[in-house]
Structures are given as structure tokens and as C-alpha cells.
PDB file of N, CA and C in Angstrom:
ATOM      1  N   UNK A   1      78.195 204.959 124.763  1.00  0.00           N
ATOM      2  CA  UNK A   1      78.615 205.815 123.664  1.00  0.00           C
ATOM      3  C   UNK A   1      80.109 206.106 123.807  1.00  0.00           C
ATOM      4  N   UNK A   2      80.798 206.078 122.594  1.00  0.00           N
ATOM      5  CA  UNK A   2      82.353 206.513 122.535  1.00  0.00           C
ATOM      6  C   UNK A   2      82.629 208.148 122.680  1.00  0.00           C
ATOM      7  N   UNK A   3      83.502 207.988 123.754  1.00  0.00           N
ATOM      8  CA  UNK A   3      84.125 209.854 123.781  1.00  0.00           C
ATOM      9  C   UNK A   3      85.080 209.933 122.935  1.00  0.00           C
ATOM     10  N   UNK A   4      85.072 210.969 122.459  1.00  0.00           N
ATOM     11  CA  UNK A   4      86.144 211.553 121.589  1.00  0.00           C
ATOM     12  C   UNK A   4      87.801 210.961 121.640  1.00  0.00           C
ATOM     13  N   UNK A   5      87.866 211.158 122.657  1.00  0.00           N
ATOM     14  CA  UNK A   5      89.206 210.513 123.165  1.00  0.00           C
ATOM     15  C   UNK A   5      89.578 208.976 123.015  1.00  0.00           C
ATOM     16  N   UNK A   6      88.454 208.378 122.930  1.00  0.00           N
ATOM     17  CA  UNK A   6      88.267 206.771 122.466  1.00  0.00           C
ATOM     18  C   UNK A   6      89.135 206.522 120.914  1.00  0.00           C
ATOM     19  N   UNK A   7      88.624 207.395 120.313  1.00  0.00           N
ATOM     20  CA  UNK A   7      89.035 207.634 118.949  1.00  0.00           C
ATOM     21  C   UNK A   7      90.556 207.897 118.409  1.00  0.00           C
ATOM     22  N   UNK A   8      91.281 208.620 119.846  1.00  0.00           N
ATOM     23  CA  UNK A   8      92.214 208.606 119.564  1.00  0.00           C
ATOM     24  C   UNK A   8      93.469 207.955 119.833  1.00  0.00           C
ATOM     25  N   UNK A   9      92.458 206.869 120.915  1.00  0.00           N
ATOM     26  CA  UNK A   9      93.133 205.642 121.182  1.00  0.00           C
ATOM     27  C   UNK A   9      93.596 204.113 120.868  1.00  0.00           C
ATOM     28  N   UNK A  10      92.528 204.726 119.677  1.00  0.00           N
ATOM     29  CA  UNK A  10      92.874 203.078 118.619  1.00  0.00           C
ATOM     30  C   UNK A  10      94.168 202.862 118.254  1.00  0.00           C
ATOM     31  N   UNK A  11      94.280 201.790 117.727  1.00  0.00           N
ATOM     32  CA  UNK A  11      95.759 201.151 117.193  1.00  0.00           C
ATOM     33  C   UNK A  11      95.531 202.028 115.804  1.00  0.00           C
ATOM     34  N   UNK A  12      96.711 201.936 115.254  1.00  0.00           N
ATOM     35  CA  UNK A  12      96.859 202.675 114.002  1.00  0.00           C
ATOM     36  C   UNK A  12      97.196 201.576 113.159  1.00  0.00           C
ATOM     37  N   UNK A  13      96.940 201.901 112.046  1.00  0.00           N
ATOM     38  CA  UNK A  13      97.843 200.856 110.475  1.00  0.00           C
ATOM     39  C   UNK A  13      99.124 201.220 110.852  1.00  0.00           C
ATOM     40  N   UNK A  14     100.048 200.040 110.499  1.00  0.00           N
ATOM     41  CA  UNK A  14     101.203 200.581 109.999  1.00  0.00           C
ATOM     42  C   UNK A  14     101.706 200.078 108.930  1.00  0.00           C
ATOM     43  N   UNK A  15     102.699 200.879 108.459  1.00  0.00           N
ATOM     44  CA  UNK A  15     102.696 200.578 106.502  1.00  0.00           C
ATOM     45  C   UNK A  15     104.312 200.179 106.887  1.00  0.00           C
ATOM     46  N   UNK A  16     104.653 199.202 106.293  1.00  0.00           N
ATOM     47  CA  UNK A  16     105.936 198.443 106.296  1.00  0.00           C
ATOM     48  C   UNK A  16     105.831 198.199 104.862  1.00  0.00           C
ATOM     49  N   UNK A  17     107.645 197.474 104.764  1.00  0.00           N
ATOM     50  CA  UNK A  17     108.020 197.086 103.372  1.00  0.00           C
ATOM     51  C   UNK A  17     106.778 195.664 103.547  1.00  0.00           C
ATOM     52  N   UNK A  18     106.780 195.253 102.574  1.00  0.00           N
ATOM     53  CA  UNK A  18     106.626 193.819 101.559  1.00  0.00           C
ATOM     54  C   UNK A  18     107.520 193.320 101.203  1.00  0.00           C
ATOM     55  N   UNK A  19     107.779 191.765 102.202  1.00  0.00           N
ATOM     56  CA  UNK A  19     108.806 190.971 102.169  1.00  0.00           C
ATOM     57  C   UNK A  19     108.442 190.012 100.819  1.00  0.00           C
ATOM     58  N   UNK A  20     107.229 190.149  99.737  1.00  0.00           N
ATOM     59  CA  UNK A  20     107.418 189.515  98.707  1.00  0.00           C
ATOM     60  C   UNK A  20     108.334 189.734  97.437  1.00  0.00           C
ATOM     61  N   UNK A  21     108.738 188.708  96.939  1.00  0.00           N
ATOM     62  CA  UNK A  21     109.197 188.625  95.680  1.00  0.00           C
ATOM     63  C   UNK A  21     108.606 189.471  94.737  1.00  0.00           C
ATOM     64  N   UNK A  22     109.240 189.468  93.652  1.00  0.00           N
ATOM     65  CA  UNK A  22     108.653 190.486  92.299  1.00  0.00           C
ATOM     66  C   UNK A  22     107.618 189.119  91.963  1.00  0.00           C
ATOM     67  N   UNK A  23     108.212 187.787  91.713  1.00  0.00           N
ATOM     68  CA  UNK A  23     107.407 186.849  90.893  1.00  0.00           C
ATOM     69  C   UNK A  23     106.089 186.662  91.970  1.00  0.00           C
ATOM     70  N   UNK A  24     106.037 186.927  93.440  1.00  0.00           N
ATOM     71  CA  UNK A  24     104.915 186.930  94.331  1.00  0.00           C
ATOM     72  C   UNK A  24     103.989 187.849  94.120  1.00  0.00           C
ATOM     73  N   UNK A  25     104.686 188.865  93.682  1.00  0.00           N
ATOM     74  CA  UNK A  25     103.610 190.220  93.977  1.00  0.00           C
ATOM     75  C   UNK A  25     103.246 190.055  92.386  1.00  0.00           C
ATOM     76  N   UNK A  26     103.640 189.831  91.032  1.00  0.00           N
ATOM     77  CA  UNK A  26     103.071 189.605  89.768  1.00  0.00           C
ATOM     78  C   UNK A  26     102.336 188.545  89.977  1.00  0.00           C
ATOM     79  N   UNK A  27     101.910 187.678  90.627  1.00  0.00           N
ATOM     80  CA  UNK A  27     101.410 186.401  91.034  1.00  0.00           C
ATOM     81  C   UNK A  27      99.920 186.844  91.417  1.00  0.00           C
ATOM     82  N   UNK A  28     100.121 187.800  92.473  1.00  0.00           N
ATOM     83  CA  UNK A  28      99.073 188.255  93.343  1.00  0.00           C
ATOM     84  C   UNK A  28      98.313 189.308  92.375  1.00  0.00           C
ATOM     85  N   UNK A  29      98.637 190.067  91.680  1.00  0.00           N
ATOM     86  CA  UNK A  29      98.226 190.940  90.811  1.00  0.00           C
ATOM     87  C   UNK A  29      97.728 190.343  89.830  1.00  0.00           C
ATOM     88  N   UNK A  30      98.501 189.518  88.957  1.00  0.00           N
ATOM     89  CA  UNK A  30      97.439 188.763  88.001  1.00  0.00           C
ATOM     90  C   UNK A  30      96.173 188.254  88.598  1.00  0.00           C
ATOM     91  N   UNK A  31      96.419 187.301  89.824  1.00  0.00           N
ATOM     92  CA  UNK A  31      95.130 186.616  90.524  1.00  0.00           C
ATOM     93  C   UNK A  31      93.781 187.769  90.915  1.00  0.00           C
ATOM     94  N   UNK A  32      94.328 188.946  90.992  1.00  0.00           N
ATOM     95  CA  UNK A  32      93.596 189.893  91.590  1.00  0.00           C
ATOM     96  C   UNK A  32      92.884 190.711  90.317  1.00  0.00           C
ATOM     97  N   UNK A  33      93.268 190.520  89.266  1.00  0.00           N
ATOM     98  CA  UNK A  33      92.606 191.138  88.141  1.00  0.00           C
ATOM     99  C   UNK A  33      91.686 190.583  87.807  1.00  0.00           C
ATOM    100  N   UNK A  34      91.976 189.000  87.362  1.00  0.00           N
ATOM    101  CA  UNK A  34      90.994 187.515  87.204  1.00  0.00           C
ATOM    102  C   UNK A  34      89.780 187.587  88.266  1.00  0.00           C
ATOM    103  N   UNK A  35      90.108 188.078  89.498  1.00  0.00           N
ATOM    104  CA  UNK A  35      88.850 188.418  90.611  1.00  0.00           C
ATOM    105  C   UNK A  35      88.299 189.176  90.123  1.00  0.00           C
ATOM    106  N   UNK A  36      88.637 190.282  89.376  1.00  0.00           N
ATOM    107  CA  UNK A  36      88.206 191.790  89.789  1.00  0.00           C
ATOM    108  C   UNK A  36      87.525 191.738  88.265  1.00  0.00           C
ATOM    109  N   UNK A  37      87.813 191.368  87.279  1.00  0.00           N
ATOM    110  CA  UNK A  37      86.918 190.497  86.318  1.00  0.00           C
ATOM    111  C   UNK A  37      85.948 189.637  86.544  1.00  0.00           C
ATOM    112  N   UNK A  38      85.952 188.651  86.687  1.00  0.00           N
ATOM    113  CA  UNK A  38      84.930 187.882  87.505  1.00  0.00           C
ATOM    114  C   UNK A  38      83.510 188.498  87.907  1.00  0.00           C
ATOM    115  N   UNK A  39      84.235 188.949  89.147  1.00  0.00           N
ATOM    116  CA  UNK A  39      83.455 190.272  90.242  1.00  0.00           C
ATOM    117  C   UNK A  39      82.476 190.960  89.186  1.00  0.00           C
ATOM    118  N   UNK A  40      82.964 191.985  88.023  1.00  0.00           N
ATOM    119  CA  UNK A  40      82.208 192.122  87.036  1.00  0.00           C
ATOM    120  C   UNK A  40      81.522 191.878  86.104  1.00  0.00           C
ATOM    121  N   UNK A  41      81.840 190.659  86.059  1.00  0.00           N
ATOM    122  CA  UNK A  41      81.023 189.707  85.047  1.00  0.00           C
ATOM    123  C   UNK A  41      79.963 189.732  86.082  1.00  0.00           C
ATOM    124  N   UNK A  42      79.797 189.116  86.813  1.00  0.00           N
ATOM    125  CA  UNK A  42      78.730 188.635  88.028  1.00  0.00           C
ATOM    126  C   UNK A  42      77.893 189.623  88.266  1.00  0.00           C
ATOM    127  N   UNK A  43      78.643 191.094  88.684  1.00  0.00           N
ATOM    128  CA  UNK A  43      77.601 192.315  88.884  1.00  0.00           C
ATOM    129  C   UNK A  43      76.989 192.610  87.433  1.00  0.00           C
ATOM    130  N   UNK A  44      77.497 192.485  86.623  1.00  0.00           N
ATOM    131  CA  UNK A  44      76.993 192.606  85.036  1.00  0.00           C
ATOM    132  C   UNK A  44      75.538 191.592  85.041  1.00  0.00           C
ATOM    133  N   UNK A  45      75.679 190.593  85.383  1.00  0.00           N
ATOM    134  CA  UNK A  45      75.010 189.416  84.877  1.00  0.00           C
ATOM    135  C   UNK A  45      73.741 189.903  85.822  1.00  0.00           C
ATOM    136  N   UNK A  46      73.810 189.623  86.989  1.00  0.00           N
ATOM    137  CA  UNK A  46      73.380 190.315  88.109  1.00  0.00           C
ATOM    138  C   UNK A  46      72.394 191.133  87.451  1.00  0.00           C
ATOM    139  N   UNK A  47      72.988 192.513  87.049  1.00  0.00           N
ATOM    140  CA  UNK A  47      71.926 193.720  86.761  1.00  0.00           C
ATOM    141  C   UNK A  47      71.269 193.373  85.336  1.00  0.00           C
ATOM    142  N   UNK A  48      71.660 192.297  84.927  1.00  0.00           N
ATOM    143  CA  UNK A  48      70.768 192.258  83.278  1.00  0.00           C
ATOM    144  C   UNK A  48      69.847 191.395  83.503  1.00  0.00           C
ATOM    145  N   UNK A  49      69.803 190.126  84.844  1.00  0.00           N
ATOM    146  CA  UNK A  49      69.108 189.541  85.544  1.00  0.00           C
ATOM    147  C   UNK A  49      67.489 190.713  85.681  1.00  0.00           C
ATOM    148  N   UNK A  50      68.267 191.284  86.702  1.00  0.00           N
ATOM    149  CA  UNK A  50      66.831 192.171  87.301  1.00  0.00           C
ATOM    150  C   UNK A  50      66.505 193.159  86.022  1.00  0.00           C
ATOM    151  N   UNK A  51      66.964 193.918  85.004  1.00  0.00           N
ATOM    152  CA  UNK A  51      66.641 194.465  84.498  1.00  0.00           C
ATOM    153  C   UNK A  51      65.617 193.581  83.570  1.00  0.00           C
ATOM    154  N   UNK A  52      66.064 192.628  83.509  1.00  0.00           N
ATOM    155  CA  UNK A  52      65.086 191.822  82.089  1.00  0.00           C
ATOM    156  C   UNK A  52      63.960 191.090  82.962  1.00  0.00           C
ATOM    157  N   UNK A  53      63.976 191.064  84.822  1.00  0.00           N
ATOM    158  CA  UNK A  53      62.719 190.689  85.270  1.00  0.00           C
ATOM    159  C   UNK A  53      61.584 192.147  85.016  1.00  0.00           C
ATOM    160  N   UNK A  54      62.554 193.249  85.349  1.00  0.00           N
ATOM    161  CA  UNK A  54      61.827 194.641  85.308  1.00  0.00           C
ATOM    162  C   UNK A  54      60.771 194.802  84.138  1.00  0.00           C
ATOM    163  N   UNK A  55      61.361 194.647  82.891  1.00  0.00           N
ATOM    164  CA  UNK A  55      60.790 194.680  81.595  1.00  0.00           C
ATOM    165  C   UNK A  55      59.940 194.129  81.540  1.00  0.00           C
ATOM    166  N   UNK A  56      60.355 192.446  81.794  1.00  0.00           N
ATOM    167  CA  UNK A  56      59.491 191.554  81.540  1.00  0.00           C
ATOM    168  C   UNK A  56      57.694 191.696  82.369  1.00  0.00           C
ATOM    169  N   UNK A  57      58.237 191.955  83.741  1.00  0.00           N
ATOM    170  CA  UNK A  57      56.905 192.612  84.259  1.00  0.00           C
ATOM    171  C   UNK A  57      56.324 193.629  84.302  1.00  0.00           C
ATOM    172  N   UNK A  58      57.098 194.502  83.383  1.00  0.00           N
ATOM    173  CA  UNK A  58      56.403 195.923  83.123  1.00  0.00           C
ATOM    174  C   UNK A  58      55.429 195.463  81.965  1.00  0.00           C
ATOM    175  N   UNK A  59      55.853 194.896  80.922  1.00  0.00           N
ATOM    176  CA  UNK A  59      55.475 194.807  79.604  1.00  0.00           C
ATOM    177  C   UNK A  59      53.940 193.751  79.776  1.00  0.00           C
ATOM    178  N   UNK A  60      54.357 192.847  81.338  1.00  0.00           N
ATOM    179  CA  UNK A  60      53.190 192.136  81.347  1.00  0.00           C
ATOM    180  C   UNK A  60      51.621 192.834  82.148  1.00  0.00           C
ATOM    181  N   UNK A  61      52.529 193.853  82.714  1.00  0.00           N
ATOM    182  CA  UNK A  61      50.944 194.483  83.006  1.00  0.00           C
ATOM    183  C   UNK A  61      50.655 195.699  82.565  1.00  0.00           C
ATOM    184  N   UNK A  62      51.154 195.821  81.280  1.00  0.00           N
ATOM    185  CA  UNK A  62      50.683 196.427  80.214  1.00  0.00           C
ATOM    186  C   UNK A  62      51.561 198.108  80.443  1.00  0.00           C
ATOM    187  N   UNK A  63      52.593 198.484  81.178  1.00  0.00           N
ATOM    188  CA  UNK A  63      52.242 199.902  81.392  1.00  0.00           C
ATOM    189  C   UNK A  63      53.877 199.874  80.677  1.00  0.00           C
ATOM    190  N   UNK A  64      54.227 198.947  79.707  1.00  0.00           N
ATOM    191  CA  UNK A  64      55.457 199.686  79.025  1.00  0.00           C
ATOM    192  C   UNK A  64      55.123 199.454  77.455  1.00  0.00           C
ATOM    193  N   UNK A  65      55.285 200.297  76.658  1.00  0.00           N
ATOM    194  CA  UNK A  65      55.245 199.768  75.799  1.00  0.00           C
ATOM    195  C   UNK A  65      53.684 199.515  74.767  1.00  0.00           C
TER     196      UNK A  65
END
């Protein structure tokens, strides 16, 4: 088990500049929206997946509807 003191011995983050370009970091940001879209389409698709198995087997053993 970790003692308290363990905790305060970790390495820390450290926050520095960003040696990228403006056209790098607009680069990375567009690419990261297109993910982050995506990502939602998929969890979207995903939950209309299981929701329409839900229905579908509610409705088949009679207790919806």
C-alpha cells in the first residue's frame, strides 16, 4: 500500500511553451474536431444500435406496447 508521502513524490506535469507553428496548431485542431465528430457519430450510432435491439425485444415479448 502507498503512504501518503509516496504521493508527494511523484514527478509533476510541467507546462512549457509550444514550439508549434500557428499553421501546426490550426492543423492539429481541425484534425481534432474531425475526431471529436467522428467519436460522436459512432457513440450516436452505438446508442441507436442498442436502443432499437431494446425495443425490438421488448415489443417481442409482448411487455411494450
Amino acid at each position: 500500500m502507498m503512504a501518503k508521502d509516496d504521493f508527494d513524490r511523484m514527478p509533476r506535469t510541467e507546462l512549457r511553451e509550444s514550439n508549434w507553428t500557428p499553421e501546426e496548431r490550426a492543423e492539429f485542431i481541425r484534425r481534432r474536431r474531425g475526431r471529436n465528430w467522428l467519436l460522436l457519430a459512432a457513440l450516436g450510432v452505438f446508442s441507436m444500435m442498442i436502443y432499437g435491439i431494446a425495443v425490438v425485444k421488448l415489443h417481442e415479448y409482448g411487455q411494450m406496447w
